[in-house]
PDB file of N, CA and C in Angstrom:
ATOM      1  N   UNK A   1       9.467  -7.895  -2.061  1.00  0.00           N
ATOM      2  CA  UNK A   1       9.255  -6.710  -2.847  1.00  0.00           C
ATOM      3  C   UNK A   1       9.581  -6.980  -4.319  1.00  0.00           C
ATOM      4  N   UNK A   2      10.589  -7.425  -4.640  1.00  0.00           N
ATOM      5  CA  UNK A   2      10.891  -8.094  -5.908  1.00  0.00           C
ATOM      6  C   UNK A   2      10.163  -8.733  -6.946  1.00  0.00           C
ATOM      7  N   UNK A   3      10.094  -9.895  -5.711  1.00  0.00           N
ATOM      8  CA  UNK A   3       8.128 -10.763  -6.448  1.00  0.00           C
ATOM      9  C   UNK A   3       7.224 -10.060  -6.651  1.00  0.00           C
ATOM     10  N   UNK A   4       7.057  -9.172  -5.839  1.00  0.00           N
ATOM     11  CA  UNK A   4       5.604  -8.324  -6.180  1.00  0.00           C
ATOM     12  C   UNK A   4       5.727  -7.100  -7.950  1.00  0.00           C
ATOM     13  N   UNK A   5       7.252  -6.573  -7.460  1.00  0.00           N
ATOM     14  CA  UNK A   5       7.517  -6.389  -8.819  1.00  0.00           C
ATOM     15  C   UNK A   5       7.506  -6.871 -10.126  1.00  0.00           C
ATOM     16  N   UNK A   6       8.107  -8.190 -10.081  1.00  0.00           N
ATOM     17  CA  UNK A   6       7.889  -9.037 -11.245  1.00  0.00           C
ATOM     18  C   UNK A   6       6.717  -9.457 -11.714  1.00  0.00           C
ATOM     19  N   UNK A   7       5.734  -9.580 -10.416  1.00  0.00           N
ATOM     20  CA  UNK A   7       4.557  -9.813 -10.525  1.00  0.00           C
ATOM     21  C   UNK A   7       3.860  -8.510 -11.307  1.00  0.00           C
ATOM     22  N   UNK A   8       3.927  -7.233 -11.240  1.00  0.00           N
ATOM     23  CA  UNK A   8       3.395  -6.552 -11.634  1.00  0.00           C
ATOM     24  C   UNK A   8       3.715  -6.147 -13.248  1.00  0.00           C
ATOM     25  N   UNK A   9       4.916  -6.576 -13.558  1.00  0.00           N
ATOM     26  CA  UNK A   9       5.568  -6.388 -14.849  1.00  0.00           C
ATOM     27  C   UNK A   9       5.015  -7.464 -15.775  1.00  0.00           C
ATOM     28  N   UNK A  10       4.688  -8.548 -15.202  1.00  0.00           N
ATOM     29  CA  UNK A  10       4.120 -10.003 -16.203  1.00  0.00           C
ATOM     30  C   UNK A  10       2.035  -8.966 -16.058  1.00  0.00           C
ATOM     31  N   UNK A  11       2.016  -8.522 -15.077  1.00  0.00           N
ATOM     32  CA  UNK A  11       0.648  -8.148 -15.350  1.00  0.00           C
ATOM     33  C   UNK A  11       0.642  -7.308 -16.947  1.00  0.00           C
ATOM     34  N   UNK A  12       1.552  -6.095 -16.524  1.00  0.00           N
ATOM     35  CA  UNK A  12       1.799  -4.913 -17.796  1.00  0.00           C
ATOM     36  C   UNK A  12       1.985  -5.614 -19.079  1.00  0.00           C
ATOM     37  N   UNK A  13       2.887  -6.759 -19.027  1.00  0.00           N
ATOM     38  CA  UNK A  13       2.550  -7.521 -20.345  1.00  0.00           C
ATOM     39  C   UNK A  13       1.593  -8.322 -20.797  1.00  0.00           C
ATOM     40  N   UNK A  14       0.880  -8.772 -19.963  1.00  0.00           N
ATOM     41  CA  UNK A  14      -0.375  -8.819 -20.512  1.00  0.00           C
ATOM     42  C   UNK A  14      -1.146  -8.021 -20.889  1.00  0.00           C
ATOM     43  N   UNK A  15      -1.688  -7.135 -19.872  1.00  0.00           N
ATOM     44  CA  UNK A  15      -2.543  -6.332 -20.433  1.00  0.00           C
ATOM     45  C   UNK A  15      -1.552  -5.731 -21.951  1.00  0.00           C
ATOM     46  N   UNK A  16      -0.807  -5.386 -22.044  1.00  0.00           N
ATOM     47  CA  UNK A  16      -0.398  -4.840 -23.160  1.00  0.00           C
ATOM     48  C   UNK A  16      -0.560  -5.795 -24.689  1.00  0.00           C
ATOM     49  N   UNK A  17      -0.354  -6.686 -24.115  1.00  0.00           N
ATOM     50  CA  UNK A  17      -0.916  -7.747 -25.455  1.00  0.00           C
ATOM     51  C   UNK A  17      -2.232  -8.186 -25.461  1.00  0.00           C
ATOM     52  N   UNK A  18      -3.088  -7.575 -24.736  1.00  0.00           N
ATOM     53  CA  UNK A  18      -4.547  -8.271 -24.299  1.00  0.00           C
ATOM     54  C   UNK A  18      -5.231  -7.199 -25.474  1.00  0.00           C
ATOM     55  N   UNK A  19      -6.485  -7.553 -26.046  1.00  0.00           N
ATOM     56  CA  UNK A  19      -6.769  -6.306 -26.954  1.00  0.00           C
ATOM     57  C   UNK A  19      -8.209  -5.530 -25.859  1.00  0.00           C
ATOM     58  N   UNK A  20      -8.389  -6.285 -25.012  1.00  0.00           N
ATOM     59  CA  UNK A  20      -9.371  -5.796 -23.616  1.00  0.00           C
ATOM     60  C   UNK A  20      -8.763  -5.062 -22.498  1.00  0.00           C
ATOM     61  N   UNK A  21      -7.039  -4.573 -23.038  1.00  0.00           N
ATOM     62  CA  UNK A  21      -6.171  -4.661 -21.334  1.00  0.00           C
ATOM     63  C   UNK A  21      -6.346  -2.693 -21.519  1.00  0.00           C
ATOM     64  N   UNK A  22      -6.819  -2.500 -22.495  1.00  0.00           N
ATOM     65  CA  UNK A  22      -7.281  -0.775 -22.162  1.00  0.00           C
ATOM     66  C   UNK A  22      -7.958  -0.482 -20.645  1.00  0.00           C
ATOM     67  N   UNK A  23      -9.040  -1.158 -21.009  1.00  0.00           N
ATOM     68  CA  UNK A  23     -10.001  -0.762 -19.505  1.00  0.00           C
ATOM     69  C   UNK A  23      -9.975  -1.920 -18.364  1.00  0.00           C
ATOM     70  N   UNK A  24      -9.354  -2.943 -18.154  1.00  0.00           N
ATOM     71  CA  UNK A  24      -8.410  -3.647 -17.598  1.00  0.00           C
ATOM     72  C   UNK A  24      -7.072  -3.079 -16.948  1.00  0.00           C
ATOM     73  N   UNK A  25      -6.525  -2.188 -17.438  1.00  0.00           N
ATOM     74  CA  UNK A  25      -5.654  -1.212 -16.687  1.00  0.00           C
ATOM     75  C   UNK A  25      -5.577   0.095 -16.489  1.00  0.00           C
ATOM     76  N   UNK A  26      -7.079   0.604 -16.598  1.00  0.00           N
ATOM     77  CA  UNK A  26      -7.366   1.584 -15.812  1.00  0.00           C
ATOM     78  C   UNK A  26      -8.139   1.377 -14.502  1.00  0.00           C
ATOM     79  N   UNK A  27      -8.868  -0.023 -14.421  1.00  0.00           N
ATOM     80  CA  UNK A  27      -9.609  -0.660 -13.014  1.00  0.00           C
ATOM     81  C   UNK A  27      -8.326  -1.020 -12.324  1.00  0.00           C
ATOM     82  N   UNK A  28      -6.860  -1.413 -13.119  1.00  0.00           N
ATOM     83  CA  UNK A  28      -5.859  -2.107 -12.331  1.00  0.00           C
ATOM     84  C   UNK A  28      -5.288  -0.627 -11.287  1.00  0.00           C
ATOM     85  N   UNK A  29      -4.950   0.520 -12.588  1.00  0.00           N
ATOM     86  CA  UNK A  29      -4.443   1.327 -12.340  1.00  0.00           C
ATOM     87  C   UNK A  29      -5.676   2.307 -10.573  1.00  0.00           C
ATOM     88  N   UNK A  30      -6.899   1.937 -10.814  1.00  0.00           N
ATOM     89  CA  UNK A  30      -7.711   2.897 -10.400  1.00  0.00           C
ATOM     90  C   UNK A  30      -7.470   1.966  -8.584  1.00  0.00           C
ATOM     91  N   UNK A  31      -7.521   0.423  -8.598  1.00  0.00           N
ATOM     92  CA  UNK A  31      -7.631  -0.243  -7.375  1.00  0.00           C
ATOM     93  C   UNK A  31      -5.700  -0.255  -6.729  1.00  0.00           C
ATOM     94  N   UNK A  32      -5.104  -0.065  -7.493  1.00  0.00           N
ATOM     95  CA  UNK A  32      -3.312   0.120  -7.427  1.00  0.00           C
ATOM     96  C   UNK A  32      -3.845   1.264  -6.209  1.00  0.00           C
ATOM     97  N   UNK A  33      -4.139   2.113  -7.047  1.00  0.00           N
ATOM     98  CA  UNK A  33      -4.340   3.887  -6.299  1.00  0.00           C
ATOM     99  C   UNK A  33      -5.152   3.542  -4.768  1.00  0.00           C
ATOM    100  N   UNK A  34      -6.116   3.054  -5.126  1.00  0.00           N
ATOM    101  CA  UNK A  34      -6.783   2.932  -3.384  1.00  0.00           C
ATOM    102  C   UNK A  34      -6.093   2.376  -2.415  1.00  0.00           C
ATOM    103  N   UNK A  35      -5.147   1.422  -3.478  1.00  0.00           N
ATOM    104  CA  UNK A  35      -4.312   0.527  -1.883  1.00  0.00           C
ATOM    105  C   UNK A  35      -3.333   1.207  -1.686  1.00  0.00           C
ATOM    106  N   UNK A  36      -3.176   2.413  -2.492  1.00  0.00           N
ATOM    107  CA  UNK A  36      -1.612   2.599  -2.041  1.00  0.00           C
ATOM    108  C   UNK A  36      -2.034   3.740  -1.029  1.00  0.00           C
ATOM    109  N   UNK A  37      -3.036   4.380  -1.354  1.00  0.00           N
ATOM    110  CA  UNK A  37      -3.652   5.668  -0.398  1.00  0.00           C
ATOM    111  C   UNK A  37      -4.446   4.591   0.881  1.00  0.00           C
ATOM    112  N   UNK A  38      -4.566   3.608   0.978  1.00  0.00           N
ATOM    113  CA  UNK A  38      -5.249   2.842   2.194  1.00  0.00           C
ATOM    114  C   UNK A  38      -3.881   2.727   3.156  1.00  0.00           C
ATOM    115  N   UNK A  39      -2.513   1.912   2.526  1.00  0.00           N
ATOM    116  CA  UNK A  39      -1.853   1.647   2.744  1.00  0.00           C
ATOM    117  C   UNK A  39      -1.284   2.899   3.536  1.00  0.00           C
ATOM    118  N   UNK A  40      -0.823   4.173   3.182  1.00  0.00           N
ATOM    119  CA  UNK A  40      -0.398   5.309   3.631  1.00  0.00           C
ATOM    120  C   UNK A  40      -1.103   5.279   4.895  1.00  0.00           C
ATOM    121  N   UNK A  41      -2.575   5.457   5.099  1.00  0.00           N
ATOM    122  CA  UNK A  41      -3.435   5.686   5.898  1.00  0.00           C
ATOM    123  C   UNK A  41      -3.330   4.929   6.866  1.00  0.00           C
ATOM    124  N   UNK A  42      -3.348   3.332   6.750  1.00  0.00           N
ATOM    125  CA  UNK A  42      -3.184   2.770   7.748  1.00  0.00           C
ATOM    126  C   UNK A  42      -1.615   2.873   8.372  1.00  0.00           C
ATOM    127  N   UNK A  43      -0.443   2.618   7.539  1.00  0.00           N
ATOM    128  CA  UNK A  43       0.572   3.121   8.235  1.00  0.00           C
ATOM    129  C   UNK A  43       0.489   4.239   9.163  1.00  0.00           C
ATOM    130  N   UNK A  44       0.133   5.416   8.680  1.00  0.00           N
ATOM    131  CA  UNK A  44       0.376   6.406   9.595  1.00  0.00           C
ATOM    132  C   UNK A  44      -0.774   6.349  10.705  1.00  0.00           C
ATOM    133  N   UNK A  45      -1.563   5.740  10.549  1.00  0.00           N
ATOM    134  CA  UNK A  45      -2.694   5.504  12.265  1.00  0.00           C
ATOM    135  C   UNK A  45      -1.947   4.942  12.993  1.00  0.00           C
ATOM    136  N   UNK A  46      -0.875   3.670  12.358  1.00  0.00           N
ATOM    137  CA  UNK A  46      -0.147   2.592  13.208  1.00  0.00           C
ATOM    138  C   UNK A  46       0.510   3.541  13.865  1.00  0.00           C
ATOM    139  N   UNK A  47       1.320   4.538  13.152  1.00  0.00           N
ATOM    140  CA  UNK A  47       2.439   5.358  13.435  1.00  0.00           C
ATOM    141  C   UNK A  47       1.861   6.154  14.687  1.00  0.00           C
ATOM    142  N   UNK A  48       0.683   6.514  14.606  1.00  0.00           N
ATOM    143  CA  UNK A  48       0.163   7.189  15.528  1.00  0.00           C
ATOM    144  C   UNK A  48      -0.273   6.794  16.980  1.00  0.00           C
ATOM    145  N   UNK A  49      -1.015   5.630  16.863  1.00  0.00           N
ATOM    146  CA  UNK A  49      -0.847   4.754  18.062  1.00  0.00           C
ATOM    147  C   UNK A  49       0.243   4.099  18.541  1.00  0.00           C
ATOM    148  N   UNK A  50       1.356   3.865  17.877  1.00  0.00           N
ATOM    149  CA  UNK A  50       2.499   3.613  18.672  1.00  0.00           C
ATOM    150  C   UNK A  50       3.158   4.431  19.143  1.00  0.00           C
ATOM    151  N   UNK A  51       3.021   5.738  19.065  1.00  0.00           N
ATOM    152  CA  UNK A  51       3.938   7.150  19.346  1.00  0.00           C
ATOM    153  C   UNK A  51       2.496   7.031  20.725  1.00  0.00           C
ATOM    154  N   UNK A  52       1.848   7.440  20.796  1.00  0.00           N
ATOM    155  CA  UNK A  52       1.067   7.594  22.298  1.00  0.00           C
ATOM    156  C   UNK A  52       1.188   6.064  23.158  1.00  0.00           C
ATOM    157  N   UNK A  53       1.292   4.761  22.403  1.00  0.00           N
ATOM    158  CA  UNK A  53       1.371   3.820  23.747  1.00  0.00           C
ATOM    159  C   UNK A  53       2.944   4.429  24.221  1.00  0.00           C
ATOM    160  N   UNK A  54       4.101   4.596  23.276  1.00  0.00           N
ATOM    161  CA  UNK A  54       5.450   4.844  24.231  1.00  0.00           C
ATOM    162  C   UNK A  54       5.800   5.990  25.127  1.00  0.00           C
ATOM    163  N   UNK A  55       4.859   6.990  24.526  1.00  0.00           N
ATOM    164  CA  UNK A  55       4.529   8.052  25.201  1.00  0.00           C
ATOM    165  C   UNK A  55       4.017   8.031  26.733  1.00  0.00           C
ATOM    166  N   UNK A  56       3.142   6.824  26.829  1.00  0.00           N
ATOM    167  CA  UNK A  56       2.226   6.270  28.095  1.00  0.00           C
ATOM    168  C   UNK A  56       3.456   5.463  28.338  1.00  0.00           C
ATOM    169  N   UNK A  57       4.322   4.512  28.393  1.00  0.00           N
ATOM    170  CA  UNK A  57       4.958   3.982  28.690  1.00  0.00           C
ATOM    171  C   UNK A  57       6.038   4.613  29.674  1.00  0.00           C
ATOM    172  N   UNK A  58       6.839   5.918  28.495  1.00  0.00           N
ATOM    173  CA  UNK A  58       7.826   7.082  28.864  1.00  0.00           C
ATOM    174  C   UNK A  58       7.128   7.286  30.160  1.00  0.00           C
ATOM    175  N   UNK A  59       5.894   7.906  30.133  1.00  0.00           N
ATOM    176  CA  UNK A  59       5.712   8.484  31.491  1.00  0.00           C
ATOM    177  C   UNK A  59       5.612   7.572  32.694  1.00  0.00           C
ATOM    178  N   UNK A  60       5.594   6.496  32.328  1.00  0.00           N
ATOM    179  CA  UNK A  60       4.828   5.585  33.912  1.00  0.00           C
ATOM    180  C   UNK A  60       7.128   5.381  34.174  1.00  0.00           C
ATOM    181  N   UNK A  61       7.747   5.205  33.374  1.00  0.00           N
ATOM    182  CA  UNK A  61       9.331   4.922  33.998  1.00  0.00           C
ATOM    183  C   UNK A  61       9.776   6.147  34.299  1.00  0.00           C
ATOM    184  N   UNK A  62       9.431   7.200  33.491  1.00  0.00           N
ATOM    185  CA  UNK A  62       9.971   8.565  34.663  1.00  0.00           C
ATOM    186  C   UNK A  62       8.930   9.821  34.907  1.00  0.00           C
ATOM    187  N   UNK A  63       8.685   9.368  36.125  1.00  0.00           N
ATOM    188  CA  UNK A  63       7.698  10.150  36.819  1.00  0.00           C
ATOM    189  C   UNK A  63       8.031  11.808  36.388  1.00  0.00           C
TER     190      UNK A  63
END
């Protein structure tokens, strides 16, 4: 998590010294946004199929 942080802070300084990093970090800012709303999404499907396999599980150990 760290790395990915640092990683993202050496991005911000670039673009900030880039004289192109205007619309360069609104595509960064715009694809940031999809993964983080993909990311949500797929977590919570995971979340969702693992709550019904233990659910199926629960029931087959007590009748």
């Amino acid at each position: 998590m760290r790395r990915l942080a640092a990683a993202f802070q050496q991005l911000l300084k670039r673009l900030r010294t880039d004289e192109c990093g205007g619309l360069l970090a609104a595509e960064y800012l715009l694809m940031g946004t999809l993964l983080t709303i993909g990311l949500i999404v797929g977590i919570s499907s995971v979340q969702g199929a693992l709550i019904e396999q233990l659910e199926a599980l629960a029931a087959l150990i007590m009748p």
